[in-house]
N, C-alpha and C. Protein backbone atom coordinates (compact mmCIF):
# COMPACT_ATOMS: atom_id res chain seq x y z
N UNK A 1 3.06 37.51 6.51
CA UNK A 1 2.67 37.57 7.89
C UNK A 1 2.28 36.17 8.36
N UNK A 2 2.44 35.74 9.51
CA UNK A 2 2.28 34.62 9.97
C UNK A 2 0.93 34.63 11.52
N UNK A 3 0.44 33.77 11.26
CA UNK A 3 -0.81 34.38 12.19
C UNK A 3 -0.75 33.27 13.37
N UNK A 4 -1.08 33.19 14.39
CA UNK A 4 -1.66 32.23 15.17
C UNK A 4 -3.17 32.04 15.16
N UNK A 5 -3.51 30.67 15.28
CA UNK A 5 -5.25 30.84 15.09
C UNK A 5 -5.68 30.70 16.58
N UNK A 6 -6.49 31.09 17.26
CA UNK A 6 -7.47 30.36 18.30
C UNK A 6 -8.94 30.17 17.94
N UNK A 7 -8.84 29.38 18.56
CA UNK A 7 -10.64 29.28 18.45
C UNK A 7 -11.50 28.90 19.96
N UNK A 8 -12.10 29.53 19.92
CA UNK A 8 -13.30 29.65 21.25
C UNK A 8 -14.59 29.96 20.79
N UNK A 9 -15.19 28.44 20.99
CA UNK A 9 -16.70 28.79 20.86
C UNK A 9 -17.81 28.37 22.16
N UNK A 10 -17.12 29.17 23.07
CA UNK A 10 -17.24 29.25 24.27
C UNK A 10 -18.98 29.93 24.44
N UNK A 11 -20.25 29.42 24.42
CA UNK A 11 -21.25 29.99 24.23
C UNK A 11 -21.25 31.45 25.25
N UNK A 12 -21.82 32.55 25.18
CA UNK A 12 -21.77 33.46 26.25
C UNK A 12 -20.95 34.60 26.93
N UNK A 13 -19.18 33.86 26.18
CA UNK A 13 -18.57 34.14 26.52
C UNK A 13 -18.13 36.18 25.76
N UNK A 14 -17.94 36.59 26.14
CA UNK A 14 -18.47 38.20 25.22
C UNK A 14 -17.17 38.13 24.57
N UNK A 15 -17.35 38.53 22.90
CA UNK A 15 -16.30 38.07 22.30
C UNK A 15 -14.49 38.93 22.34
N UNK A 16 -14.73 40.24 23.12
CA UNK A 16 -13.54 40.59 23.75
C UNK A 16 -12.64 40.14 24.46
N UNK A 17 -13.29 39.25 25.05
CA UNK A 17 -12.83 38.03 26.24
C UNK A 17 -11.76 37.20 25.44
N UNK A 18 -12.29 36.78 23.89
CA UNK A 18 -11.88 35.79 23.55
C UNK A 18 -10.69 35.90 22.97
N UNK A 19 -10.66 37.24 22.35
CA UNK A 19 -9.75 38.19 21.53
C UNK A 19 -8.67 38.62 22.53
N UNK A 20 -9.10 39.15 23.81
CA UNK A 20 -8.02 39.17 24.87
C UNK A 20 -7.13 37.95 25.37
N UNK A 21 -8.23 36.82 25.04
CA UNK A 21 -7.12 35.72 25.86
C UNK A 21 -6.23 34.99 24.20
N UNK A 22 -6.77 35.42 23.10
CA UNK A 22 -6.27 34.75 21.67
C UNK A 22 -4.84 36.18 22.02
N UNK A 23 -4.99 36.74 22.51
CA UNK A 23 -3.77 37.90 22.58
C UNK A 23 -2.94 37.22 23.48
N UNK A 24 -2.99 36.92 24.49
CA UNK A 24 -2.03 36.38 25.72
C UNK A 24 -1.91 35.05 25.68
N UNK A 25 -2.61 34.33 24.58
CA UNK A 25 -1.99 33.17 24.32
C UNK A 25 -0.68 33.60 23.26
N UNK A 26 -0.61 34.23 22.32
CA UNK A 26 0.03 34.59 20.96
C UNK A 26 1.21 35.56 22.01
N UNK A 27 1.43 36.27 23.11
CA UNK A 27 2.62 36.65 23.72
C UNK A 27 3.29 35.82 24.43
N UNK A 28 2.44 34.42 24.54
CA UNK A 28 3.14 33.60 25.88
C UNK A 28 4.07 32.84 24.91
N UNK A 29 3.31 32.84 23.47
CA UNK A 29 4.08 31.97 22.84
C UNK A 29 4.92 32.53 21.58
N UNK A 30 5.16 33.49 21.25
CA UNK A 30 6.11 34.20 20.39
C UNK A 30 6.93 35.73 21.53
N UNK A 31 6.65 35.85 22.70
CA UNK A 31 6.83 37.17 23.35
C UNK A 31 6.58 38.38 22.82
N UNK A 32 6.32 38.56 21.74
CA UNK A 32 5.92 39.85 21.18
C UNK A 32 4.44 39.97 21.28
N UNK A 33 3.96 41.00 21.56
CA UNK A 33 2.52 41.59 21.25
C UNK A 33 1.78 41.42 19.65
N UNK A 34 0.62 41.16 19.54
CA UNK A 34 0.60 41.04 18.61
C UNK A 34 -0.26 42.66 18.02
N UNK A 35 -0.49 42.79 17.00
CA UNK A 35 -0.93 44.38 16.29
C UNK A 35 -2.07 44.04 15.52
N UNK A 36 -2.62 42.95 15.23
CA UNK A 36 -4.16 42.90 14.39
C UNK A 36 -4.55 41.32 14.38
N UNK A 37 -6.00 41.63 14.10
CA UNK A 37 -6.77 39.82 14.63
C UNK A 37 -7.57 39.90 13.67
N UNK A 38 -7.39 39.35 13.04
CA UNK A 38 -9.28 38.71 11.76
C UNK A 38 -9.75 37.69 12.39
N UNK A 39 -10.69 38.47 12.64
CA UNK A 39 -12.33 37.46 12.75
C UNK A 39 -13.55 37.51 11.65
N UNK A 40 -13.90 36.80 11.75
CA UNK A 40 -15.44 36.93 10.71
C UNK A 40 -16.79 37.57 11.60
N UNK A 41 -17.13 38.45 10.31
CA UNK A 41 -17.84 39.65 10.76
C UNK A 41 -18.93 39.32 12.21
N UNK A 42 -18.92 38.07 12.34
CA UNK A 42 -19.79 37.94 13.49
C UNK A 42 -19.11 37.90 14.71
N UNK A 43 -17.72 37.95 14.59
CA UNK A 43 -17.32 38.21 16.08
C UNK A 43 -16.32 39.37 16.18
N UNK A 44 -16.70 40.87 15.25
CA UNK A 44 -16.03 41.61 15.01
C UNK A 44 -16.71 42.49 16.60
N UNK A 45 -15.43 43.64 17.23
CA UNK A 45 -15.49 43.64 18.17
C UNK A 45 -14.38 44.89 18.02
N UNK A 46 -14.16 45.82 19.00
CA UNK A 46 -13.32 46.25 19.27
C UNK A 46 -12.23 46.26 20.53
N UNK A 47 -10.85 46.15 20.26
CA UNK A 47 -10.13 45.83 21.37
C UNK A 47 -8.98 46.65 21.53
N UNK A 48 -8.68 47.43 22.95
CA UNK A 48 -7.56 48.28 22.25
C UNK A 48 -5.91 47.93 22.36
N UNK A 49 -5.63 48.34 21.37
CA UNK A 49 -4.29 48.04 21.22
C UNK A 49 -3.85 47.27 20.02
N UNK A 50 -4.86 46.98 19.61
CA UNK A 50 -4.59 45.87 18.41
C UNK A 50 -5.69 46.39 17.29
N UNK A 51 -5.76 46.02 15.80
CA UNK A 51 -6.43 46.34 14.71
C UNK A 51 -7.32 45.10 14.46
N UNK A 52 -8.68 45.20 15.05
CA UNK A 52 -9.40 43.95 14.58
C UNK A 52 -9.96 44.07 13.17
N UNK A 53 -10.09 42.93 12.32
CA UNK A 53 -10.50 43.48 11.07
C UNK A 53 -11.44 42.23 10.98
N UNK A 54 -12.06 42.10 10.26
CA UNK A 54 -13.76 41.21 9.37
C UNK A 54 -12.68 40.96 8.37
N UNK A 55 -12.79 39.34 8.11
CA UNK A 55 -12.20 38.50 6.58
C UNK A 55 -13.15 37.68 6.43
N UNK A 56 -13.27 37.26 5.08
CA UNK A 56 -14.87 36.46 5.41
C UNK A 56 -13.56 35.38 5.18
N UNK A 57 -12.66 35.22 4.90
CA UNK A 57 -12.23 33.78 4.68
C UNK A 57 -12.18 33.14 6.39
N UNK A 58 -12.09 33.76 7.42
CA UNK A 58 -11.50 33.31 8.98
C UNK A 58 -13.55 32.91 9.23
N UNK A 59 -13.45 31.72 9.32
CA UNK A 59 -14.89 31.30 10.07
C UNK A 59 -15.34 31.66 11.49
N UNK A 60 -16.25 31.82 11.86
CA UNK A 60 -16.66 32.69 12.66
C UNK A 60 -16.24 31.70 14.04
N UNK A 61 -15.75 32.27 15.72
CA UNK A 61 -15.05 31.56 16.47
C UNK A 61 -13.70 31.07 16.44
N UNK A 62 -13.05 31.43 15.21
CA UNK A 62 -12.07 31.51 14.81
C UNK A 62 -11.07 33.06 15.22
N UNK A 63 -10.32 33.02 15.89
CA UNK A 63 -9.17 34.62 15.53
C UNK A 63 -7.81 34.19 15.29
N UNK A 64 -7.69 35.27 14.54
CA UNK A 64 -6.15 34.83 13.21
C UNK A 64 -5.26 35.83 14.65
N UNK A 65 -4.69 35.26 15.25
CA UNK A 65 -3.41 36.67 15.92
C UNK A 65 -2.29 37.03 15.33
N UNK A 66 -1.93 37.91 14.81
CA UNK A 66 -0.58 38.35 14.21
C UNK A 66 0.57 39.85 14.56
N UNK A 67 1.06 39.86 13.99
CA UNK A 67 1.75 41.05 13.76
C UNK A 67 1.92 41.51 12.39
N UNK A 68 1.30 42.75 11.93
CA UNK A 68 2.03 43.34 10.69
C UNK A 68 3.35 43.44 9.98
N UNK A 69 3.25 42.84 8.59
CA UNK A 69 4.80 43.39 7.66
C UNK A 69 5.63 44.05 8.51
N UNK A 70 4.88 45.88 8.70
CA UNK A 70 5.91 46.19 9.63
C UNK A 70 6.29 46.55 10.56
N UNK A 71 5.35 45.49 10.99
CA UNK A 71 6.47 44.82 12.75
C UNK A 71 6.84 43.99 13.24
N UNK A 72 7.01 43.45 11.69
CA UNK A 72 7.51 41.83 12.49
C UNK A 72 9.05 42.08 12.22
C-alpha cells in the first residue's frame, strides 16, 4: 500500500478538519478516494467513509492517506 502523508499542526483546528482536507488533498492528487488514514492515537477521530486507525509508528499531526490491498 502506498500512503500519502499530510501534516497539519494547525493549533485548534478540530482534527476531522484535518483528516477531511488530508482526504481532498490525496483525490486531487491520485483521483481516487482514499479508504483508511493512520494517525497516532492522539489525533484518532472518526470520519465517515474512510477507516481511521491509531499506529504508534505515524507521529502525532501526521495522517498516512491511502487505499487498501483491495482497492487499489
Amino acid at each position: 500500500m502506498v500512503y500519502m502523508v499530510w501534516y497539519d499542526a494547525t493549533p485548534n483546528k478540530p482534527t476531522t478538519e484535518k483528516i477531511r482536507e488530508a482526504i481532498a488533498a490525496y483525490v486531487n492528487r491520485f483521483t481516487l478516494p482514499p479508504d483508511v488514514v493512520l494517525v497516532n492515537s492522539v489525533d484518532e477521530a472518526e470520519v465517515a467513509g474512510v477507516a481511521v486507525r491509531s499506529e504508534r509508528t505515524v507521529q502525532a499531526n501526521n495522517f498516512w492517506v491511502g487505499r487498501s490491498e483491495e482497492q487499489a
